[in-house]
PDB file of N, CA and C in Angstrom:
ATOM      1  N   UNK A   1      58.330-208.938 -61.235  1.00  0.00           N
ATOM      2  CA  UNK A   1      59.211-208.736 -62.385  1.00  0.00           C
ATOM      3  C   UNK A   1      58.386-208.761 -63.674  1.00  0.00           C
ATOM      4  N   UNK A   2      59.015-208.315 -64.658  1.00  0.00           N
ATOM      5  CA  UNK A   2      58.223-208.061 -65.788  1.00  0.00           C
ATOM      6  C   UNK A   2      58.848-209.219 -66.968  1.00  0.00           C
ATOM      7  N   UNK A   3      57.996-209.929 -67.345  1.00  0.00           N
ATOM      8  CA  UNK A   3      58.262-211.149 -67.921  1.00  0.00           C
ATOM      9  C   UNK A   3      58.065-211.201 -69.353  1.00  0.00           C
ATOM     10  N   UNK A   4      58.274-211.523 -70.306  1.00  0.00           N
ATOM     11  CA  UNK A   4      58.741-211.550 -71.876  1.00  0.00           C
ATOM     12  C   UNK A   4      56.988-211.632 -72.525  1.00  0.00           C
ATOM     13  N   UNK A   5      56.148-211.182 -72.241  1.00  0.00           N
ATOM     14  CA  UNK A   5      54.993-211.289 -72.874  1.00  0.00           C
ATOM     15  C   UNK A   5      54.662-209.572 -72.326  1.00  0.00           C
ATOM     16  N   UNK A   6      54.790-209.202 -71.437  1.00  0.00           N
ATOM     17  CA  UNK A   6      54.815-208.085 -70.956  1.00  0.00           C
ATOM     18  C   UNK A   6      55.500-206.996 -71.546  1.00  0.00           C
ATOM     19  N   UNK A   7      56.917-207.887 -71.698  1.00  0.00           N
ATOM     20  CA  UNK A   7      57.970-206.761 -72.123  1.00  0.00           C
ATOM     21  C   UNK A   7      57.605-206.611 -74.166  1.00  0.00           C
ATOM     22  N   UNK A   8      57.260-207.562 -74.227  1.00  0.00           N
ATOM     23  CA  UNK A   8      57.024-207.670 -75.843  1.00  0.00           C
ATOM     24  C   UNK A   8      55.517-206.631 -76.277  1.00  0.00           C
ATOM     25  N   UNK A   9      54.520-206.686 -75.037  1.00  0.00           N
ATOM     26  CA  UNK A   9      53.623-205.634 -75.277  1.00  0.00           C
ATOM     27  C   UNK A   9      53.759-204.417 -75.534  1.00  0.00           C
ATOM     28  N   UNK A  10      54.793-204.025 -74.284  1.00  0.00           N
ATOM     29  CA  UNK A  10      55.658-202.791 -74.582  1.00  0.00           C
ATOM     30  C   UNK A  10      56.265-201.995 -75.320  1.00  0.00           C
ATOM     31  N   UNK A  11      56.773-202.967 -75.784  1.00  0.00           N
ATOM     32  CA  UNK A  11      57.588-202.332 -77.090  1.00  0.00           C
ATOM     33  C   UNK A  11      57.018-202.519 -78.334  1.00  0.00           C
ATOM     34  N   UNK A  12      55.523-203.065 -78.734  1.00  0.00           N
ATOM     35  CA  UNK A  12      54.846-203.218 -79.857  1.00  0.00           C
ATOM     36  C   UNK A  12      54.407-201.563 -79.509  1.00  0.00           C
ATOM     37  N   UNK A  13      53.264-201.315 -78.206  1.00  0.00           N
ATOM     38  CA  UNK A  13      52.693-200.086 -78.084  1.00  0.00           C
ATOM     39  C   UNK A  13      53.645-198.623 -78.435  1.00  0.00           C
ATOM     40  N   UNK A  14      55.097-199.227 -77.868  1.00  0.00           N
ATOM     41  CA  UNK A  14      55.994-197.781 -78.057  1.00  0.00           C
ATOM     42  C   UNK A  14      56.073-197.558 -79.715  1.00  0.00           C
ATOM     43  N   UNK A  15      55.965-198.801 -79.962  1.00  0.00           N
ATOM     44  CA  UNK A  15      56.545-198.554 -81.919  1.00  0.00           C
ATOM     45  C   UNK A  15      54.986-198.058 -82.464  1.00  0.00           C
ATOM     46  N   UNK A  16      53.885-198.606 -81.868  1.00  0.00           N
ATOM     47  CA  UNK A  16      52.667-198.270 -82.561  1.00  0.00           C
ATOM     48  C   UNK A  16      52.467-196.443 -82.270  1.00  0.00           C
ATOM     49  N   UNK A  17      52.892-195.752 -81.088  1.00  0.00           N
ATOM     50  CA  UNK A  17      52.872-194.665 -80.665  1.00  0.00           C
ATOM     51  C   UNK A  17      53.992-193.686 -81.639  1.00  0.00           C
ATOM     52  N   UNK A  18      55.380-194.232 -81.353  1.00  0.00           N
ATOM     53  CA  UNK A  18      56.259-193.372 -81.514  1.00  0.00           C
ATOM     54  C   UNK A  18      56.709-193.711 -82.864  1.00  0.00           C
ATOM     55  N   UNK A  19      56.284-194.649 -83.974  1.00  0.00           N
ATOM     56  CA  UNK A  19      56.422-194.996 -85.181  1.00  0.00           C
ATOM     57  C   UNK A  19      57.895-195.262 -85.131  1.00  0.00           C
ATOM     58  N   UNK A  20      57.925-196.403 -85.984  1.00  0.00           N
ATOM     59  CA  UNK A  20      59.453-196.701 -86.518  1.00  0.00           C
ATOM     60  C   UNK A  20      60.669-196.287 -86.754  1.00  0.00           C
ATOM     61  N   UNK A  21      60.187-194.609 -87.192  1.00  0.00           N
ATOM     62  CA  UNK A  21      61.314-194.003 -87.485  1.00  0.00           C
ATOM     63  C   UNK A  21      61.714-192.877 -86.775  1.00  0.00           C
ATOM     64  N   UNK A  22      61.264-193.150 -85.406  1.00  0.00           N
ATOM     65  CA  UNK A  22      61.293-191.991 -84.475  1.00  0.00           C
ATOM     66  C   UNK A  22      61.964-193.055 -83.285  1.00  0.00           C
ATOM     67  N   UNK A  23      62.125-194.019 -83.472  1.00  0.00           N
ATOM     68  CA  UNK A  23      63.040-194.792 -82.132  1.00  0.00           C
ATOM     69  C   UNK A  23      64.472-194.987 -82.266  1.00  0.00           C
ATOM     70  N   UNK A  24      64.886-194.765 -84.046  1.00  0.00           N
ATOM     71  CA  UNK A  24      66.482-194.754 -83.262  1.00  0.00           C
ATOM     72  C   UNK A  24      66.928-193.201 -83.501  1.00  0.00           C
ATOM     73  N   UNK A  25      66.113-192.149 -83.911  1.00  0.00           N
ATOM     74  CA  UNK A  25      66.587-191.122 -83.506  1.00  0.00           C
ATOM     75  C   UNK A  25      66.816-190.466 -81.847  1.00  0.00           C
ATOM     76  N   UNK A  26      65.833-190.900 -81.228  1.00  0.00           N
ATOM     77  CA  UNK A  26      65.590-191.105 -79.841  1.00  0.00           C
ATOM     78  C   UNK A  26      66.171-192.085 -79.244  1.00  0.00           C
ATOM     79  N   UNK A  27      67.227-192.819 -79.602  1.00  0.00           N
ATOM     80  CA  UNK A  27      67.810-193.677 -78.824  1.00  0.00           C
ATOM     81  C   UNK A  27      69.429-192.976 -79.317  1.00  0.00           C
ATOM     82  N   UNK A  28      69.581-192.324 -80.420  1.00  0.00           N
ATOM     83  CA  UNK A  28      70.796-191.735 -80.862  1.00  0.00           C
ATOM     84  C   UNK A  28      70.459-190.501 -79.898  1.00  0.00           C
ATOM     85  N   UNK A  29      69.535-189.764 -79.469  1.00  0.00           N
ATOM     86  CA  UNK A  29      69.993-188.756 -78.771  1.00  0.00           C
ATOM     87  C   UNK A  29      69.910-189.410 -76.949  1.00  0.00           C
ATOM     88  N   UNK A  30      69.262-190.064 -77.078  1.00  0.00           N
ATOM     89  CA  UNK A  30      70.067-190.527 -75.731  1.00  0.00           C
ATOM     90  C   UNK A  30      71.341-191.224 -75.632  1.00  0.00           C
ATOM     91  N   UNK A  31      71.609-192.016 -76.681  1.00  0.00           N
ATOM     92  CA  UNK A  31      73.237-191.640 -76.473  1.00  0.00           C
ATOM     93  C   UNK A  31      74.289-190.678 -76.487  1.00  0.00           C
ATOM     94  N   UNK A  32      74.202-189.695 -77.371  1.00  0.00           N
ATOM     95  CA  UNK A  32      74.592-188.641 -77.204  1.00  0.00           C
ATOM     96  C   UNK A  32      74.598-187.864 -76.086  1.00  0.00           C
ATOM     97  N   UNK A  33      72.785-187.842 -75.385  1.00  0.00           N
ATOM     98  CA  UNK A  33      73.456-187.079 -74.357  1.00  0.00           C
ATOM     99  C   UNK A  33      74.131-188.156 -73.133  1.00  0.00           C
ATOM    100  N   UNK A  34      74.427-189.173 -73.086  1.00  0.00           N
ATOM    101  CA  UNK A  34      74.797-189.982 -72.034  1.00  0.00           C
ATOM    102  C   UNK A  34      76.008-189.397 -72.198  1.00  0.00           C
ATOM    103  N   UNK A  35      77.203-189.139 -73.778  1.00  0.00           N
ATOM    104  CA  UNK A  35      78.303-189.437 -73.758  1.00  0.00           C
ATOM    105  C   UNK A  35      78.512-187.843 -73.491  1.00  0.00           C
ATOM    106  N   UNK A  36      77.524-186.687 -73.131  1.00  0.00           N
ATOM    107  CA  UNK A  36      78.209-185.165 -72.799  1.00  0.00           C
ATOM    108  C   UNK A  36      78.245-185.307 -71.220  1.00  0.00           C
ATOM    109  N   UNK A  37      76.886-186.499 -70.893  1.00  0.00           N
ATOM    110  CA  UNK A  37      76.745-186.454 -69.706  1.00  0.00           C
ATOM    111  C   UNK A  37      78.241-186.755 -68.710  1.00  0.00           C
ATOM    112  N   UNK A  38      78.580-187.720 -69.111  1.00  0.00           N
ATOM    113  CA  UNK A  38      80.109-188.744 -69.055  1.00  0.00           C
ATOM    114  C   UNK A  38      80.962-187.207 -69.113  1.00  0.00           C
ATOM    115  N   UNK A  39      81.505-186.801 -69.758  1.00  0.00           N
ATOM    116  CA  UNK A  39      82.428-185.602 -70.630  1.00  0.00           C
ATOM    117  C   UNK A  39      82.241-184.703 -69.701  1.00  0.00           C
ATOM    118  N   UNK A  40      81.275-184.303 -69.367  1.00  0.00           N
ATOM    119  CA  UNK A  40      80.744-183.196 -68.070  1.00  0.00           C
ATOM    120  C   UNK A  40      81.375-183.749 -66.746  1.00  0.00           C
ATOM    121  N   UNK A  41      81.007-184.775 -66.548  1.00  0.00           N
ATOM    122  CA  UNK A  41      81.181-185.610 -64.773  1.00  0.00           C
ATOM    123  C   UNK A  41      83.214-185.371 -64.614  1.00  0.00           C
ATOM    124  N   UNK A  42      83.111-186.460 -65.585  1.00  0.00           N
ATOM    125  CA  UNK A  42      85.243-186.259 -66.286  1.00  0.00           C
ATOM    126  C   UNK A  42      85.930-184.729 -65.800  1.00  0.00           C
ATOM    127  N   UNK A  43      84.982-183.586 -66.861  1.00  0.00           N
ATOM    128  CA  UNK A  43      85.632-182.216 -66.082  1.00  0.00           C
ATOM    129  C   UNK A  43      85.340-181.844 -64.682  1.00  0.00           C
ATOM    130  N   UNK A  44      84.494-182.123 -64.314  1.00  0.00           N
ATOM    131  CA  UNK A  44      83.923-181.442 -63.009  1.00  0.00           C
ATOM    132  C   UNK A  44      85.342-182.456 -62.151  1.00  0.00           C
ATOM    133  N   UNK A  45      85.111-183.443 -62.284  1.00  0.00           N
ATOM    134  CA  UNK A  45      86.351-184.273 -61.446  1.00  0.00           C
ATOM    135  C   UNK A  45      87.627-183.756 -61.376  1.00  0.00           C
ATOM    136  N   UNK A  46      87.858-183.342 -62.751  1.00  0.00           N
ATOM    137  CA  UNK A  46      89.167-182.546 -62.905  1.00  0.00           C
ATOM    138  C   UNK A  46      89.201-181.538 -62.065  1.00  0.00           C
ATOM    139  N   UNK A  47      88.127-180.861 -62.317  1.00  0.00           N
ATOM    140  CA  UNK A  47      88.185-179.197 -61.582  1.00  0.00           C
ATOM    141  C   UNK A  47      88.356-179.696 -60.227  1.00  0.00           C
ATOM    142  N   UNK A  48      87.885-180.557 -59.672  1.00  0.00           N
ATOM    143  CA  UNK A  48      87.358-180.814 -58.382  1.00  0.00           C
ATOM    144  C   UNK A  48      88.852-181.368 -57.975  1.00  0.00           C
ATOM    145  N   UNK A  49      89.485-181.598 -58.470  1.00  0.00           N
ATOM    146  CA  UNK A  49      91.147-182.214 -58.302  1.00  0.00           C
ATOM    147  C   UNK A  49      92.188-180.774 -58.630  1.00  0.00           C
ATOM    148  N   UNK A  50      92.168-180.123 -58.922  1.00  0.00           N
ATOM    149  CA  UNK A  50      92.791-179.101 -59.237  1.00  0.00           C
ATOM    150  C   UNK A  50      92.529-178.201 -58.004  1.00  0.00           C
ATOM    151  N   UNK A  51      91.338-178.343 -57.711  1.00  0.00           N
ATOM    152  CA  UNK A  51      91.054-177.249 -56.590  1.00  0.00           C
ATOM    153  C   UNK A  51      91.432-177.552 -55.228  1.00  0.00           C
ATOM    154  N   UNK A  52      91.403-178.803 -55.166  1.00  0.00           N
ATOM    155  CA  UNK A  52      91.852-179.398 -53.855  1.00  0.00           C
ATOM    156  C   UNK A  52      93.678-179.504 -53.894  1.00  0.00           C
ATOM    157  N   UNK A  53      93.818-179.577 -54.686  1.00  0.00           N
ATOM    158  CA  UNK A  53      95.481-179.251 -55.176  1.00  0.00           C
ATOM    159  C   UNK A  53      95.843-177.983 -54.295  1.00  0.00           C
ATOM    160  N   UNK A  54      95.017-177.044 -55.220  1.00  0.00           N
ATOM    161  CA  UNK A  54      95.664-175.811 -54.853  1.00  0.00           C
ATOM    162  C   UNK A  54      95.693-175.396 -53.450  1.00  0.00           C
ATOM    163  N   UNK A  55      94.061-175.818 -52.917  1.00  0.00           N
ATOM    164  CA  UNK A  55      93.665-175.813 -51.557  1.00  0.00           C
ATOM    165  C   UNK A  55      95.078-176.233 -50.757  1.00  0.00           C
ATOM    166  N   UNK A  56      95.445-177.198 -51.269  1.00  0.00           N
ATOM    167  CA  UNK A  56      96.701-178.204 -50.515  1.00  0.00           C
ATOM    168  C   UNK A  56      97.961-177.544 -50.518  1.00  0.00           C
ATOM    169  N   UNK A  57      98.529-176.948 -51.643  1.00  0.00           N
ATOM    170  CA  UNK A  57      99.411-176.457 -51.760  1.00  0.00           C
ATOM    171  C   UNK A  57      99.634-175.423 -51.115  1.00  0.00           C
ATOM    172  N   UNK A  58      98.247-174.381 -50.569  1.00  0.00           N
ATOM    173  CA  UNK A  58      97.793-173.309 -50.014  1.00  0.00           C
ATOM    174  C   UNK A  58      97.843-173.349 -48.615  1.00  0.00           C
ATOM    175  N   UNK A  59      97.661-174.045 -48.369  1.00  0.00           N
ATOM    176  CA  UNK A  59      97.889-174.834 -46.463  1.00  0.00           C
ATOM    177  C   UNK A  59      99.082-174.954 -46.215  1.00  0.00           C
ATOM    178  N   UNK A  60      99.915-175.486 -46.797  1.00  0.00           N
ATOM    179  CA  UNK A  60     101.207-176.086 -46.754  1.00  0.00           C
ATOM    180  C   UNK A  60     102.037-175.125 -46.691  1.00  0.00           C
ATOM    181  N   UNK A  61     101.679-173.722 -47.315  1.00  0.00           N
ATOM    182  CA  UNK A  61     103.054-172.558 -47.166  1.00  0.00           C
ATOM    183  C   UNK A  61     102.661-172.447 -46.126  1.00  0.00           C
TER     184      UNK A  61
END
């Protein structure tokens, strides 16, 4: 496991690399895309329920 002297190295090197003002733009677009990611899964479910609907309804006559 990675233990609090480790994890604190880490994140000094990411800020010394990726500078200060480039980590919460990069943490705003990974939220963003998490929340299309979410929004995407949601429709596909839908579709995926609609189709089996019809499938169902389609059997049944």
């Amino acid at each position: 496991m990675i233990g609090t002297s480790e994890l604190i190295i880490i994140v000094v090197v990411i800020l010394v690399l990726f500078g200060a003002t480039a980590i919460p733009k990069f943490a705003r677009s990974l939220g963003q895309a998490k929340k299309e990611f979410s929004q995407a899964m949601k429709e596909s479910e839908a579709e995926d329920k609609k189709a089996e609907e019809a499938k169902k309804t389609g059997e049944s006559k």
